[in-house]
Protein backbone atom coordinates (compact mmCIF):
# COMPACT_ATOMS: atom_id res chain seq x y z
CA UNK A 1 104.13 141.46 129.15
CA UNK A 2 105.81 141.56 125.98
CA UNK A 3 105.94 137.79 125.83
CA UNK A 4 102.40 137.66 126.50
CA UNK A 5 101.75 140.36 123.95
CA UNK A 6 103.87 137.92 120.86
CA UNK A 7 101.90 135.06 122.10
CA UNK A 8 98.80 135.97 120.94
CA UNK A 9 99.95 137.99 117.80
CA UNK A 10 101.35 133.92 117.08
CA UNK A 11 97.89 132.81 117.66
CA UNK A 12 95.82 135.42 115.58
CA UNK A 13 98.39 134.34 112.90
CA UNK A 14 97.76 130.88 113.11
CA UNK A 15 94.00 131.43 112.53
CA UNK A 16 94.47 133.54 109.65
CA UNK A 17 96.91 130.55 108.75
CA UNK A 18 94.05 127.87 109.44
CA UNK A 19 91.71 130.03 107.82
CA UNK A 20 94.06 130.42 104.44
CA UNK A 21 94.37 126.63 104.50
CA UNK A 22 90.88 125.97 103.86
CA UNK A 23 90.72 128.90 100.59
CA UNK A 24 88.58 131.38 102.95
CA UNK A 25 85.42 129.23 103.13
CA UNK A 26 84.20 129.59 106.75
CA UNK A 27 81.49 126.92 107.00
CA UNK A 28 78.69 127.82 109.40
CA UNK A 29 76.12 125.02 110.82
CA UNK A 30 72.15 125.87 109.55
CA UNK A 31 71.73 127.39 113.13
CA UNK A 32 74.24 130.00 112.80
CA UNK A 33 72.75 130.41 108.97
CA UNK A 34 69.44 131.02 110.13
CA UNK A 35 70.98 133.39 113.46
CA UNK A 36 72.68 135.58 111.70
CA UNK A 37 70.84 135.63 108.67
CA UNK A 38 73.66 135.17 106.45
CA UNK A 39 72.97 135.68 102.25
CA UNK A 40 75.53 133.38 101.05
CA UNK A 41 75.02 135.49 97.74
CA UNK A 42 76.21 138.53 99.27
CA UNK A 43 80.03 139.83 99.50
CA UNK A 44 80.95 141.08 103.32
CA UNK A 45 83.96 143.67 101.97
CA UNK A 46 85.72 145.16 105.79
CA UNK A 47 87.06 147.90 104.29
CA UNK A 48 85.27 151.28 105.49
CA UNK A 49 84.22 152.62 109.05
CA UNK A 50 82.05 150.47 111.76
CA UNK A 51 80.67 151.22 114.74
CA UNK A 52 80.06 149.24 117.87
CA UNK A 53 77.04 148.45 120.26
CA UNK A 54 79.11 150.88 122.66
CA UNK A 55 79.67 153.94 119.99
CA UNK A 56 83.46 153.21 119.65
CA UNK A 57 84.49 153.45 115.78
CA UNK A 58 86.73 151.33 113.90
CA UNK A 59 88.10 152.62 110.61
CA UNK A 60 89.52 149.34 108.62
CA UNK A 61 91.31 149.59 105.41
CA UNK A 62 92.30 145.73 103.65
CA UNK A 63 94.72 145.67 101.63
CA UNK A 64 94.79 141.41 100.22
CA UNK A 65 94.44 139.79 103.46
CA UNK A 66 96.42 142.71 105.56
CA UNK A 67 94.28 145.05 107.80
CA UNK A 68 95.85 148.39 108.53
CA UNK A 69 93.07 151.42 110.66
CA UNK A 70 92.63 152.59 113.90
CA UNK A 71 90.35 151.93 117.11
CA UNK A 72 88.78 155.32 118.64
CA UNK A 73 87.02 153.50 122.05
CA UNK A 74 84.20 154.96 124.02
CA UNK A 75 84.71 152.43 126.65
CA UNK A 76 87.21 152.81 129.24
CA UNK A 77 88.29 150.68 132.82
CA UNK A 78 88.62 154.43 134.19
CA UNK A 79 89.11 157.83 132.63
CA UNK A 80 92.54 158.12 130.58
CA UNK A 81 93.10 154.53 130.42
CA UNK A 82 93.26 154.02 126.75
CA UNK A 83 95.43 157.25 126.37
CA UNK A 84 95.00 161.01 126.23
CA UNK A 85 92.28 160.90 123.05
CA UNK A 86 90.84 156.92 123.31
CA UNK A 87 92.76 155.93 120.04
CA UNK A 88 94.96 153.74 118.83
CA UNK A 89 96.45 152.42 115.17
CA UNK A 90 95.86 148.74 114.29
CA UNK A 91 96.82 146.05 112.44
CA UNK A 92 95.57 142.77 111.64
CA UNK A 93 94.27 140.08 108.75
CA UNK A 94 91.23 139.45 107.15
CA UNK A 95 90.24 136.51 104.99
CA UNK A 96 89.35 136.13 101.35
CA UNK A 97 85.64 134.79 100.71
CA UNK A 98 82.21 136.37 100.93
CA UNK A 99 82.02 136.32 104.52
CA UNK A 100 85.54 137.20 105.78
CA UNK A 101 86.85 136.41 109.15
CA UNK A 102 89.23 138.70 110.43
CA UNK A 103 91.87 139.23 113.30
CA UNK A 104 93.35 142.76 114.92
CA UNK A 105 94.92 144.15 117.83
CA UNK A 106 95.50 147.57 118.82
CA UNK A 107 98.58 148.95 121.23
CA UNK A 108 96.77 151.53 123.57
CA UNK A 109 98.93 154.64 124.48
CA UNK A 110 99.60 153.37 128.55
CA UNK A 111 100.72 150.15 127.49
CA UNK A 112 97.51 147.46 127.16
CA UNK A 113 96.64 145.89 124.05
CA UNK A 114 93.39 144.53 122.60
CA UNK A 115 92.98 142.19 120.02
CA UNK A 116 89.93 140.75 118.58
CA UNK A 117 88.57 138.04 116.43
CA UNK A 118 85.46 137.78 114.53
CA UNK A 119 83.41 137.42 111.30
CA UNK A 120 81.70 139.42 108.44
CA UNK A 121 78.31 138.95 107.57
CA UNK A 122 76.17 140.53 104.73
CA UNK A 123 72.77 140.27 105.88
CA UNK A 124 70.11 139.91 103.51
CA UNK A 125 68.88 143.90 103.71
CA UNK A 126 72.17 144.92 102.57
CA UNK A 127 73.72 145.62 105.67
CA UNK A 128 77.11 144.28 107.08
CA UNK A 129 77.74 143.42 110.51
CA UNK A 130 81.07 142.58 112.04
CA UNK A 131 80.59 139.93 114.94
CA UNK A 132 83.75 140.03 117.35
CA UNK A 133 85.31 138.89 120.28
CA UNK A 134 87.62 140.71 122.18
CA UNK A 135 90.69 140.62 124.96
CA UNK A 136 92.12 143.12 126.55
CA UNK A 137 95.13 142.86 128.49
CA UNK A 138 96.15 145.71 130.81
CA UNK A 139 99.61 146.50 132.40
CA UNK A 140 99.81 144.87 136.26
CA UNK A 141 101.87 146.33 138.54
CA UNK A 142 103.07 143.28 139.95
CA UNK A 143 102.60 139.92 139.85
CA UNK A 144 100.01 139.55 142.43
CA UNK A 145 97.59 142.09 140.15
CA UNK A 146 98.19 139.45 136.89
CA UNK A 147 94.81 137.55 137.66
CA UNK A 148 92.75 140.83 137.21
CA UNK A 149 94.39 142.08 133.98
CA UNK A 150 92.66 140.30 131.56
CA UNK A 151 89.39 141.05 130.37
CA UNK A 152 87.37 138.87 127.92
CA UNK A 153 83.76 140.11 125.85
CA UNK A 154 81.93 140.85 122.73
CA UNK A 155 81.50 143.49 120.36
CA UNK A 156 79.02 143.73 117.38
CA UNK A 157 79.94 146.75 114.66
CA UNK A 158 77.19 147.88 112.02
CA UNK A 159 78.91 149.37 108.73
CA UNK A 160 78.51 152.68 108.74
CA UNK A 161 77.84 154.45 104.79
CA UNK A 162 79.73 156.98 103.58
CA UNK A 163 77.05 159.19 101.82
């Protein structure tokens, strides 16, 4: 597993790479524009506390294009499996430019790891939404168990103010 494990961390660096290379500017198509009804005006900053479709909360703090929080998940395979309280520290990178794209993973306390990829957006009413996919890879027992361990999906946090 702990190949499998530096494998991706190699690929989330690579996109922040790919996404340094081009000075932050994430070019969406007039579609996506229009979907997500992005305000090219407006400044998506990560830092702060989300919260997904689910409940779970994600507390980010960026510090230049390093992102250091922590994961508290309200979604679980089966009770306990993300550890005795459902949290784990993370780590990650975001990009520079108005509507960052960012990268993290989280080690959860029984040994799987999650790491997810997504995008910033300031919507036009002032509020910021984080658009993310995710995979999570839990421990198999054996080899024969490898083809169920990996789980692929979506998340979609709403910044949550601190009044």
């Amino acid at each position: 597993m702990k190949i499998r494990v530096a494998e991706l961390i190699v690929i989330l660096e690579l996109c922040v790479v790919l996404v340094h290379f081009t000075n932050g500017e994430v070019s969406l198509t007039g579609r996506s524009e229009a979907l997500y009804a992005v305000n090219k005006g407006s400044y998506c900053n990560v830092t702060g506390v989300w919260r997904s479709d689910q409940g779970s909360l994600l507390h980010l703090h960026a510090v230049g294009s390093i992102l250091k929080g922590f994961y508290m998940t309200t979604v679980e395979s089966s009770p306990g499996a993300a550890g005795f309280h459902g949290q784990a520290g993370l780590t990650g990178f975001v990009s520079e430019g108005a509507q960052s794209t960012v990268a993290f993973s989280v080690l959860w306390e029984k040994g799987s790891c999650t790491s997810w990829v997504g995008q910033c957006f300031a919507m036009p009413n002032g509020e910021r939404v984080l658009k993310t996919h995710w995979m999570l890879r839990s421990v198999a027992k054996n080899p024969a168990e490898n083809w169920m361990s990996t789980r692929f999906g979506e998340d979609n946090f709403t910044f949550v103010p601190v009044s």
